[in-house]
Protein backbone atom coordinates (compact mmCIF):
# COMPACT_ATOMS: atom_id res chain seq x y z
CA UNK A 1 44.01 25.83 16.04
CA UNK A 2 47.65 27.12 16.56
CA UNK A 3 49.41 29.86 18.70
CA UNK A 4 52.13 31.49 16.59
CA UNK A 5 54.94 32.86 18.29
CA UNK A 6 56.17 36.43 18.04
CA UNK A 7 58.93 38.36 18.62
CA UNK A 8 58.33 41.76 20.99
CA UNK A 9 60.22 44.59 22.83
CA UNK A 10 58.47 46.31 25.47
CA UNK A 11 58.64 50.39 25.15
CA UNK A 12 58.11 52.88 27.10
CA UNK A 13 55.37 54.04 25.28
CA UNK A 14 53.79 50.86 26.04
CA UNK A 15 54.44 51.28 29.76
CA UNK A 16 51.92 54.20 29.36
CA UNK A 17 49.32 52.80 27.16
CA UNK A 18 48.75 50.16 30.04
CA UNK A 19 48.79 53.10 32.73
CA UNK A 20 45.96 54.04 30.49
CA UNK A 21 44.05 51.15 30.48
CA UNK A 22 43.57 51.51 34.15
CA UNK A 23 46.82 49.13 35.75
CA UNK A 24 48.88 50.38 38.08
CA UNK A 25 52.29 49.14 37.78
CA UNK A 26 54.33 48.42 41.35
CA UNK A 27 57.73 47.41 42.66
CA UNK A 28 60.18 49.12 39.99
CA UNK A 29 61.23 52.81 39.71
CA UNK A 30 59.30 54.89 36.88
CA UNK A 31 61.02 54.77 33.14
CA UNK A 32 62.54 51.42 34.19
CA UNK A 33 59.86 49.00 34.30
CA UNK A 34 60.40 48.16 30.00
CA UNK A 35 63.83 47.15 31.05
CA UNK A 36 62.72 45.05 33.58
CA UNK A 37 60.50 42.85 31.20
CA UNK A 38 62.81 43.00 28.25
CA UNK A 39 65.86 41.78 30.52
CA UNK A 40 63.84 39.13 32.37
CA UNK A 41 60.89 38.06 30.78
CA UNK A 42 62.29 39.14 26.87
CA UNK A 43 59.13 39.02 23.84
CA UNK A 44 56.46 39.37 26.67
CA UNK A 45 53.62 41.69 24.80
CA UNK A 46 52.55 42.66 28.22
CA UNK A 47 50.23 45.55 26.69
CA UNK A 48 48.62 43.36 24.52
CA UNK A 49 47.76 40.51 26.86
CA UNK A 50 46.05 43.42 29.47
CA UNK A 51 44.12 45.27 26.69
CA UNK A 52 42.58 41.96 25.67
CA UNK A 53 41.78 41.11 29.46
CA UNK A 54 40.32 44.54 29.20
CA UNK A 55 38.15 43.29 26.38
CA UNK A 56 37.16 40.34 27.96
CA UNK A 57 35.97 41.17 31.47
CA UNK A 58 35.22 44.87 31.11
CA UNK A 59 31.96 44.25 29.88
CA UNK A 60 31.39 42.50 32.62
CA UNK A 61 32.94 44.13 35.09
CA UNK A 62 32.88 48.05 33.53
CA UNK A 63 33.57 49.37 37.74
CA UNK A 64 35.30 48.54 41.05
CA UNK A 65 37.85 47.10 39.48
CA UNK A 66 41.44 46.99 40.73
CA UNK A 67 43.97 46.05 38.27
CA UNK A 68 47.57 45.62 39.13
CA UNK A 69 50.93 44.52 37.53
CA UNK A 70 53.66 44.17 39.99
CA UNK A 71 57.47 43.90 39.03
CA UNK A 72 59.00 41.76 41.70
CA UNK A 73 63.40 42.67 41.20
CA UNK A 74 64.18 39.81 43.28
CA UNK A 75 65.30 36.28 43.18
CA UNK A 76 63.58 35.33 41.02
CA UNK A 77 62.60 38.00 39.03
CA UNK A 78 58.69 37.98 38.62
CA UNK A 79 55.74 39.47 37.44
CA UNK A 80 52.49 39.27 39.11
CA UNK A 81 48.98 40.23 37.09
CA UNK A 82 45.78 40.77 39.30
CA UNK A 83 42.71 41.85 38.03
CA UNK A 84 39.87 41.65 40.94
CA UNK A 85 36.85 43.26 41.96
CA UNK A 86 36.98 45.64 45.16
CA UNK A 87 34.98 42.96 46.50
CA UNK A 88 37.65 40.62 46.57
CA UNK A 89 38.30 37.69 49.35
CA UNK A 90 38.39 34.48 49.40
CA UNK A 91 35.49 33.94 51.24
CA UNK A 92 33.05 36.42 48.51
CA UNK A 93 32.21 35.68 45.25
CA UNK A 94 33.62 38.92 43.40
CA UNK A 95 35.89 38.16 40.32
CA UNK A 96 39.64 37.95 40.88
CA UNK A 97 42.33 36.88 38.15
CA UNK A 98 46.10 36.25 39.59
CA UNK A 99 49.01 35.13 37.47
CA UNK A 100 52.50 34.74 38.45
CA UNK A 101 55.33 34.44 35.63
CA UNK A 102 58.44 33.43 37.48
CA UNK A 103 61.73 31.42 37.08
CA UNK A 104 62.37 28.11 38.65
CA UNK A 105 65.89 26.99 37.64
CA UNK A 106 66.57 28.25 34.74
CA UNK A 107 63.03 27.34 33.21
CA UNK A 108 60.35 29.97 32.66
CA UNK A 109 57.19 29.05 34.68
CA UNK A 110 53.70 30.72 34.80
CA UNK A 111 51.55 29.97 38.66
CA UNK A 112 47.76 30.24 37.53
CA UNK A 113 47.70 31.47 41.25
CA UNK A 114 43.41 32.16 41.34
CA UNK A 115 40.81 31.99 39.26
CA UNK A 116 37.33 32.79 39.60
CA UNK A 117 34.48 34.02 37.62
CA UNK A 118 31.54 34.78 40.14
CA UNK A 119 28.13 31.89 39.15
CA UNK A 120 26.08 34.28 37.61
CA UNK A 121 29.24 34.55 34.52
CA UNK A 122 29.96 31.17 34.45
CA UNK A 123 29.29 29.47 31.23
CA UNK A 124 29.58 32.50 29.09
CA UNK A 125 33.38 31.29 27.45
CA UNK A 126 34.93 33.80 29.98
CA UNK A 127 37.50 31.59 30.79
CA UNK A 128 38.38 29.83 27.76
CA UNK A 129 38.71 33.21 26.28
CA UNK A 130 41.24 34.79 29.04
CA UNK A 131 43.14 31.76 28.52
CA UNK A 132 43.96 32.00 24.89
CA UNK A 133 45.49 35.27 25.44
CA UNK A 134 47.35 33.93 28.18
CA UNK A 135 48.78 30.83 26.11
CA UNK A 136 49.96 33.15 23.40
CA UNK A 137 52.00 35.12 25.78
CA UNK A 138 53.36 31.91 27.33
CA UNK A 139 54.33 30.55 23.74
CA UNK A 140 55.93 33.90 22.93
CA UNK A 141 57.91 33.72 26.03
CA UNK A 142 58.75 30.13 25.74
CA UNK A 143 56.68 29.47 28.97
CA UNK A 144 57.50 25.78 29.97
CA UNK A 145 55.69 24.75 32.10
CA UNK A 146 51.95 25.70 34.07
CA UNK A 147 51.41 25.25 37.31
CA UNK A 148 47.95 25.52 39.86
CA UNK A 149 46.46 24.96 43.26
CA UNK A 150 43.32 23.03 42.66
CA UNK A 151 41.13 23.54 45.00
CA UNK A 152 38.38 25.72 46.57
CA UNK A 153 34.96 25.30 45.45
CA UNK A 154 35.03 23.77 42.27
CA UNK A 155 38.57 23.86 41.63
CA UNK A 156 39.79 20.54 42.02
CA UNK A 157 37.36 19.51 39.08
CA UNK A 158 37.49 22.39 36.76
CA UNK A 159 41.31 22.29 36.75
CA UNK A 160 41.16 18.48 35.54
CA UNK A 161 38.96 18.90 32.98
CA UNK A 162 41.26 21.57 31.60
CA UNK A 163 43.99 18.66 31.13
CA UNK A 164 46.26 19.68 34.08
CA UNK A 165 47.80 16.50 35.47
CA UNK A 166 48.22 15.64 38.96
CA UNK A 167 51.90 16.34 40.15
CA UNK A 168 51.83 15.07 43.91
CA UNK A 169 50.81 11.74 44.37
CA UNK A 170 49.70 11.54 48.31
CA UNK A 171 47.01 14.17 47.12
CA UNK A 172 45.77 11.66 44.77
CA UNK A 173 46.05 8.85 46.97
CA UNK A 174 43.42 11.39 49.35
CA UNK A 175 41.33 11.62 46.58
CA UNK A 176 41.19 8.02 45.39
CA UNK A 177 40.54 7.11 49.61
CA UNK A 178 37.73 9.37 49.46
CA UNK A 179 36.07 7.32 46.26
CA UNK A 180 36.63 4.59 48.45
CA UNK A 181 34.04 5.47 51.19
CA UNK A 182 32.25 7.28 49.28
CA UNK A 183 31.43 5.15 45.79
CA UNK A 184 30.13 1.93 45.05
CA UNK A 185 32.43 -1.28 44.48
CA UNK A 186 31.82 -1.36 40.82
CA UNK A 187 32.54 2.89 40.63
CA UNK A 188 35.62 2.47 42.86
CA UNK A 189 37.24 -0.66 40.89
CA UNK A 190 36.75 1.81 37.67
CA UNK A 191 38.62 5.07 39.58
CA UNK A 192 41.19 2.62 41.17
CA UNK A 193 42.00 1.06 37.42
CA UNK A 194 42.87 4.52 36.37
CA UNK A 195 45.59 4.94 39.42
CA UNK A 196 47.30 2.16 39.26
CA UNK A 197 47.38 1.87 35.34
CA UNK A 198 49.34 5.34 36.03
CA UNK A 199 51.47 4.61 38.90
CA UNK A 200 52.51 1.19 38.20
CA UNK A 201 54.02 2.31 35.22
CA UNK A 202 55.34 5.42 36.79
CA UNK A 203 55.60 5.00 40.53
CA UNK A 204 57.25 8.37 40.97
CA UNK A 205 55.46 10.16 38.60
CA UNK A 206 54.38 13.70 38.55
CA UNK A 207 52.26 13.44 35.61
CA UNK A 208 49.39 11.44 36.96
CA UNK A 209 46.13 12.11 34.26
CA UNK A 210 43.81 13.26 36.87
CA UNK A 211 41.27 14.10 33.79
CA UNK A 212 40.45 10.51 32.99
CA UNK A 213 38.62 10.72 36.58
CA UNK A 214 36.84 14.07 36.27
CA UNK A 215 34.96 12.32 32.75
CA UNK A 216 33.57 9.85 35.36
CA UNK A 217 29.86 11.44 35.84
CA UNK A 218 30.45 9.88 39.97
CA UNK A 219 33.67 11.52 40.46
CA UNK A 220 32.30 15.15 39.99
CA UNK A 221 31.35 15.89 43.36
CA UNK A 222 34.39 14.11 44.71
CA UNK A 223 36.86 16.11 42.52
CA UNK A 224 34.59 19.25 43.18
CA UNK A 225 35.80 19.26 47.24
CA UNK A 226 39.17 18.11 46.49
CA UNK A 227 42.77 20.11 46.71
CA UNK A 228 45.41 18.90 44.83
CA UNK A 229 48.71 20.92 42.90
CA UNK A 230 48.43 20.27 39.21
CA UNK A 231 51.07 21.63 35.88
CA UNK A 232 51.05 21.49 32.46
CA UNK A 233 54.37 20.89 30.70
CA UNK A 234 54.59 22.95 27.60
CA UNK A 235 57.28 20.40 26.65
CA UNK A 236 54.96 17.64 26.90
CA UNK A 237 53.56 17.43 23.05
CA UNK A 238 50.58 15.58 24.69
CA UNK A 239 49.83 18.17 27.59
CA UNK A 240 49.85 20.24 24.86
CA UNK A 241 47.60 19.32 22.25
CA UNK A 242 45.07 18.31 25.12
CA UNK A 243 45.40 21.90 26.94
CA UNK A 244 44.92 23.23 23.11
CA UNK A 245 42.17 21.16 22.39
CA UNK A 246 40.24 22.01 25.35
CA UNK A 247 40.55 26.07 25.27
CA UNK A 248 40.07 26.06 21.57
CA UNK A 249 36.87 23.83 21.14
């Protein structure tokens, strides 16, 4: 499967088709916010994207919803989507959605800031689907690189089998001292291959394939309590194909 780019202006006629789809839009003077995107964050199809969210979770999620797009004319400029139910926190299990598109020298980012579908939704291709129309926005903007906070309640494993790699490697020394105490021998030697086949190659990498542990059946629960900052690099023709393979299958 491939994502096409696409060239795209934002209009002010657009502006008000997403007023009706139920967003509010924050943070930049009315008749202005077109301009904004163009300028900063130019061949974003920002209607597009929220109508197909719209599709996705509506059905859902048809009430006491709160859905937000914030314009953020600072340094950086960014954009922040949230789609959440009124029931929102982090300790509840309502649905929220939070992305951040942002700048970080020079190089277009995207901060998959939160993420959850409440149990009873789970397994439904929810997810998989909200992230296609995500990644076609990000390769019409020329996003380069994803980044995430894994972590919470199933985080830390959900966001490795999604391909993100592990970009801090103290939180995957944690994680790898945790197998220690909490695997067998055998289990443990198989986990510890896996690091140091990574970081004796790169010992200052920020790449580290925290997915190879997460298809371990006996690192599930480990990854499942774990916290640990993760990216995919857009660049990266590997992190690519992997991140493709796994939303499109």
């Amino acid at each position: 499967m491939q994502v096409n780019s696409y060239s795209h202006i934002v209009t002010s006629e657009e502006i008000n088709k997403i007023l009706l789809l139920g967003y509010q839009i924050l943070g930049i003077d009315d008749d202005s916010e077109h301009d904004f995107i163009n300028r900063h964050f130019p061949n974003f199809d920002l209607f597009k994207l929220l109508e197909d969210i719209n599709t996705i979770l509506t059905p859902f999620w048809s009430t006491s919803i709160e859905k937000t797009v914030y314009l953020k004319d600072s340094q950086p400029p960014e954009i922040i989507i949230a789609f959440l139910t009124y029931d929102y926190s982090y300790e509840s299990t309502g649905l929220v959605l939070v992305r951040t598109f942002t700048w970080e020298q020079d190089h277009l980012i995207v901060k998959h800031d939160f993420f959850r579908i409440p149990v009873k939704f789970r397994r439904l291709g929810i997810a998989k689907n909200v992230f296609k129309v995500f990644l076609q926005q990000y390769v019409n903007m020329g996003v380069q690189k994803i980044k995430v906070l894994a972590s919470l309640a199933d985080g830390g494993y959900v966001w490795a089998l999604n391909y993100f790699t592990a970009t801090n490697k103290r939180e995957v020394e944690v994680i790898l001292e945790s197998a220690q105490t909490r695997l067998s021998p055998s289990e443990y030697g198989d986990v510890e291959q896996i690091f140091n086949n990574y970081y004796t190659n790169n010992p200052h990498g920020t790449a580290f394939p925290i997915q190879k542990w997460a298809e371990l059946p006996f690192m599930v629960d480990i990854l499942r309590g774990s916290s640990w900052n993760g990216a995919i690099d857009l660049n990266n023709s590997e992190q690519f194909s992997n991140f493709m393979s796994y939303v499109f299958r």
